[in-house]
C-alpha atoms as a PDB file:
ATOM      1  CA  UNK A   1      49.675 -16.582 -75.643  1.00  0.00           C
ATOM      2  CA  UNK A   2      50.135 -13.667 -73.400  1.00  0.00           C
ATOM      3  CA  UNK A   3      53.070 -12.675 -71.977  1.00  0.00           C
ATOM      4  CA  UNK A   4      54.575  -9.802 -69.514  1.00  0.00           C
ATOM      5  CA  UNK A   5      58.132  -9.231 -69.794  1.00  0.00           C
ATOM      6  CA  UNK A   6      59.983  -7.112 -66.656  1.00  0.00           C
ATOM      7  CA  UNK A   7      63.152  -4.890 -67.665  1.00  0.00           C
ATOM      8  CA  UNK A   8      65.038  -2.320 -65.721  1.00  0.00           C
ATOM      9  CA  UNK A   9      66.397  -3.979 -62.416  1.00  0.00           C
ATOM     10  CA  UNK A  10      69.933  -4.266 -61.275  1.00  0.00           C
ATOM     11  CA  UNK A  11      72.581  -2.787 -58.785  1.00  0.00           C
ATOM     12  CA  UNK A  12      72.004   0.446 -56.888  1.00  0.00           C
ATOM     13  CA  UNK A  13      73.559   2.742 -53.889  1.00  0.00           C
ATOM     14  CA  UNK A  14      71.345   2.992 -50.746  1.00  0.00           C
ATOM     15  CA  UNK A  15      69.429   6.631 -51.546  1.00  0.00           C
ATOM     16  CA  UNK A  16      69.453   5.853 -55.111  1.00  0.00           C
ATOM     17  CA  UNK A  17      67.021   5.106 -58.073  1.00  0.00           C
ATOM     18  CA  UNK A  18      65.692   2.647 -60.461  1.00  0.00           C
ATOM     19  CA  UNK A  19      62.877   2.431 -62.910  1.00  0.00           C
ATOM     20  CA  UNK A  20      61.002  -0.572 -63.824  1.00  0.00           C
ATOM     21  CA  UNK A  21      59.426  -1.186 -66.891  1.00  0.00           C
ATOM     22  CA  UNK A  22      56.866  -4.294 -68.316  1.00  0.00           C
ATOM     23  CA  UNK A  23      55.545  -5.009 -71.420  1.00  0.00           C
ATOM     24  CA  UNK A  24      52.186  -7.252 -72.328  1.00  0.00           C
ATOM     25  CA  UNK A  25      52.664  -9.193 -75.610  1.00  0.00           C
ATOM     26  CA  UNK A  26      50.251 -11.730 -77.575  1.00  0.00           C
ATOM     27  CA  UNK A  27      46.920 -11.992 -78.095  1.00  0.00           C
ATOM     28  CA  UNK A  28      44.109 -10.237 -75.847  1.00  0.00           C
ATOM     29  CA  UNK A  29      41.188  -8.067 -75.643  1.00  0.00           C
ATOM     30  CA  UNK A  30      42.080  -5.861 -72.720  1.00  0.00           C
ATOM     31  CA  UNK A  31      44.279  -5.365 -70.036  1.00  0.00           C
ATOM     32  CA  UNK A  32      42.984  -4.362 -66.318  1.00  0.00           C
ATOM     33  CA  UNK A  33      44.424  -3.926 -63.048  1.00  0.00           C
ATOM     34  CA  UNK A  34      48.477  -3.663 -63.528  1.00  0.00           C
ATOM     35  CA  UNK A  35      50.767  -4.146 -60.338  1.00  0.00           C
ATOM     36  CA  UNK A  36      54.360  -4.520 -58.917  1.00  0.00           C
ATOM     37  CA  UNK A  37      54.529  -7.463 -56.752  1.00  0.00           C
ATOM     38  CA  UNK A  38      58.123  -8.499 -55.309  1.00  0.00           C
ATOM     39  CA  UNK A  39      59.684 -11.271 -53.003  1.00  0.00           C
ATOM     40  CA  UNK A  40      62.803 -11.337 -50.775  1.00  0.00           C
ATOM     41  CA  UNK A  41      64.537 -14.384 -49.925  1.00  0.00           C
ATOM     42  CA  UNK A  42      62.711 -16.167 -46.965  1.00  0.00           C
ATOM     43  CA  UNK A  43      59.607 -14.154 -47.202  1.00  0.00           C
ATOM     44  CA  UNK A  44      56.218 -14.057 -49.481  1.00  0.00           C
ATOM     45  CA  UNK A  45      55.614 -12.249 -52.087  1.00  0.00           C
ATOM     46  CA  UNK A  46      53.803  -9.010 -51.469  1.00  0.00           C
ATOM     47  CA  UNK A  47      52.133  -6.354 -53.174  1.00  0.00           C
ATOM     48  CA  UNK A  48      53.893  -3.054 -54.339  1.00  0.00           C
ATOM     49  CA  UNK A  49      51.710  -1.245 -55.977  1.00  0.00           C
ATOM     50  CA  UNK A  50      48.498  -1.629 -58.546  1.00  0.00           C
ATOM     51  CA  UNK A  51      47.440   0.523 -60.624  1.00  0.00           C
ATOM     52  CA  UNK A  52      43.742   0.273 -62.392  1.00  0.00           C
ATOM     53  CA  UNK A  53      43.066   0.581 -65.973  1.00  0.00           C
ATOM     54  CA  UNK A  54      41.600   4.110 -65.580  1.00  0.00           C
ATOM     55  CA  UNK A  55      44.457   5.223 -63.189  1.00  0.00           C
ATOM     56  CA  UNK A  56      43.709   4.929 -59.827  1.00  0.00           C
ATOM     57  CA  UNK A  57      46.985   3.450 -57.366  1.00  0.00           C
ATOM     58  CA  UNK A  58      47.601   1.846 -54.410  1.00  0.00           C
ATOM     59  CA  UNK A  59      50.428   1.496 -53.242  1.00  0.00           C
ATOM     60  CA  UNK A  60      52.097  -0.952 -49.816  1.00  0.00           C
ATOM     61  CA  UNK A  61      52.943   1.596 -46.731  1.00  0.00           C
ATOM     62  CA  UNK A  62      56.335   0.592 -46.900  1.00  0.00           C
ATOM     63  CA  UNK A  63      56.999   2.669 -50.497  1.00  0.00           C
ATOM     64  CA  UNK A  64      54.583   5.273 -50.398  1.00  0.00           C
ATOM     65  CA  UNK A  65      55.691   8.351 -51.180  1.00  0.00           C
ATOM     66  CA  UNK A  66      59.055   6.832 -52.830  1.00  0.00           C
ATOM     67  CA  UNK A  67      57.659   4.732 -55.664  1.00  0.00           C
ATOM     68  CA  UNK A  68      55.581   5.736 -58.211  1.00  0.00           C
ATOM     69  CA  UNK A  69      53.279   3.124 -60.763  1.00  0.00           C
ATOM     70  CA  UNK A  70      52.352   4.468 -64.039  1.00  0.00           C
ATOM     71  CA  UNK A  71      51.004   2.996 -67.255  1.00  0.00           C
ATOM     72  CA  UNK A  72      50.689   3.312 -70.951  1.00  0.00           C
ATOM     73  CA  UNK A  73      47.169   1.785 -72.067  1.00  0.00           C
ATOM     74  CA  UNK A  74      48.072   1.917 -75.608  1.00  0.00           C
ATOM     75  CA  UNK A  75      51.709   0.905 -75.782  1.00  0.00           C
ATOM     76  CA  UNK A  76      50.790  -2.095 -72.903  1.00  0.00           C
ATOM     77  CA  UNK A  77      53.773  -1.035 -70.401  1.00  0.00           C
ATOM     78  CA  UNK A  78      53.151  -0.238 -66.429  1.00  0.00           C
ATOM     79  CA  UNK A  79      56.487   1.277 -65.378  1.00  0.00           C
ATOM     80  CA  UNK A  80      57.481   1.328 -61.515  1.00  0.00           C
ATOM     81  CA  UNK A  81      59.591   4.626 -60.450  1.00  0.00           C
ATOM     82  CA  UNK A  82      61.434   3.719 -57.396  1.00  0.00           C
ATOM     83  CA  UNK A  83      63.432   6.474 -55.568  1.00  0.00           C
ATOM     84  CA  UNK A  84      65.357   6.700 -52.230  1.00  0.00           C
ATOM     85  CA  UNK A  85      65.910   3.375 -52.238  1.00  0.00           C
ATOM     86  CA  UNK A  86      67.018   1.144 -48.940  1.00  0.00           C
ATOM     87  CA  UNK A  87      68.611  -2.217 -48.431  1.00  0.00           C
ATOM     88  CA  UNK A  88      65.314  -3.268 -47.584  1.00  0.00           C
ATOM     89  CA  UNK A  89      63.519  -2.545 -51.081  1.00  0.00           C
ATOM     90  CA  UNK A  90      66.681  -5.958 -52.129  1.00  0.00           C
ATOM     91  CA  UNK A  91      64.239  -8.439 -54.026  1.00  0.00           C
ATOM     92  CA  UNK A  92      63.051  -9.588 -56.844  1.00  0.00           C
ATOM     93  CA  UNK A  93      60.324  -7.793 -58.887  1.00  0.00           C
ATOM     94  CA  UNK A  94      57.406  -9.322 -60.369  1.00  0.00           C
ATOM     95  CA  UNK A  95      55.105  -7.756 -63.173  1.00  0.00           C
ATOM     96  CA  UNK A  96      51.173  -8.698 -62.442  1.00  0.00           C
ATOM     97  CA  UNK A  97      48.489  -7.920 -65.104  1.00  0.00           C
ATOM     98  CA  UNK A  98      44.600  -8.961 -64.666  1.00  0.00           C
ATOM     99  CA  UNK A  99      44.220  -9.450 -68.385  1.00  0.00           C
ATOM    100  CA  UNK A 100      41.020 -10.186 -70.642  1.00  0.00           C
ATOM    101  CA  UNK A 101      42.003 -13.047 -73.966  1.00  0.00           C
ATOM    102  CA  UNK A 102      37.998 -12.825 -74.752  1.00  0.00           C
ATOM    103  CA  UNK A 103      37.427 -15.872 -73.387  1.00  0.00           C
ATOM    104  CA  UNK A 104      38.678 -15.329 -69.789  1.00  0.00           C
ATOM    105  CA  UNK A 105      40.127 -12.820 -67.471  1.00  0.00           C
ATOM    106  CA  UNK A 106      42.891 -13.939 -65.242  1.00  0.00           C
ATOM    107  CA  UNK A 107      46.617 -13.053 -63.409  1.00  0.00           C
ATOM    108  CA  UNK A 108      49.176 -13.194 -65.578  1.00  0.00           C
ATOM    109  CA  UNK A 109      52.837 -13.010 -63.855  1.00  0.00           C
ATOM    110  CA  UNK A 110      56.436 -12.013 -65.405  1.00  0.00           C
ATOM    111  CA  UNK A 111      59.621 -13.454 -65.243  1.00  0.00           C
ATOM    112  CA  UNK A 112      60.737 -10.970 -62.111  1.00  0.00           C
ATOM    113  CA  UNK A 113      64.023  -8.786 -62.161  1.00  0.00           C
ATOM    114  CA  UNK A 114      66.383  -8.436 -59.306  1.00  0.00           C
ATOM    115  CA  UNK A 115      66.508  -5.461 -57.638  1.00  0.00           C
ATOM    116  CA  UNK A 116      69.395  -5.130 -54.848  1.00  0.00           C
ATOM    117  CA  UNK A 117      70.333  -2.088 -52.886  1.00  0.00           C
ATOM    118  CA  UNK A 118      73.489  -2.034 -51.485  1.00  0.00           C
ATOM    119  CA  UNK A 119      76.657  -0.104 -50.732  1.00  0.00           C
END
């Protein structure tokens, strides 16, 4: 059974910081695309920022250039670095992995962590 566990949200000052971290347990073959997803109350969920197996990011107009994805294939973590944070950025985070057991490769989703930014 695979499972992605979120860590690192909480409390923070407009202008401030936070880092995000997820790690894959269980049983798989490989993991691929890796992403931040998060939700507000009222609204959808929406992408954050992915981050491909070999590297490669994308990341939602509304954070580039003040969050950064990263990821360690062999430890199975994909760690969001959020600076300069704004009221806005208030939701809960989500932890998305594309993720190969051998017989199948689909989404797998985290518990989510609350992020809020407020004075």
């Amino acid at each position: 059974q695979v499972q992605l566990v979120e860590s690192g949200g909480g409390l923070v000052q407009p202008g401030g910081s936070l880092r995000l971290s997820c790690v894959v347990s269980g049983s798989f073959f490989r993991i691929d695309t890796m992403g931040w997803y998060r939700q507000a109350p009222g609204k959808q969920r929406e992408l954050v920022a992915t981050i491909t197996r070999g590297g490669s990011t994308r990341y939602s107009d509304s954070v580039k250039g003040r969050f950064t994805i990263s990821r360690d294939n062999a430890k199975n973590t994909v760690d969001l670095q959020m600076n300069s944070l704004k009221p806005e950025d208030t939701a809960v985070y989500y932890c998305n992995g594309n993720i190969n057991t051998g017989f199948a490769t689909r989404g797998y989703w985290g518990q989510g962590t609350q992020v809020t930014v407020s004075s």
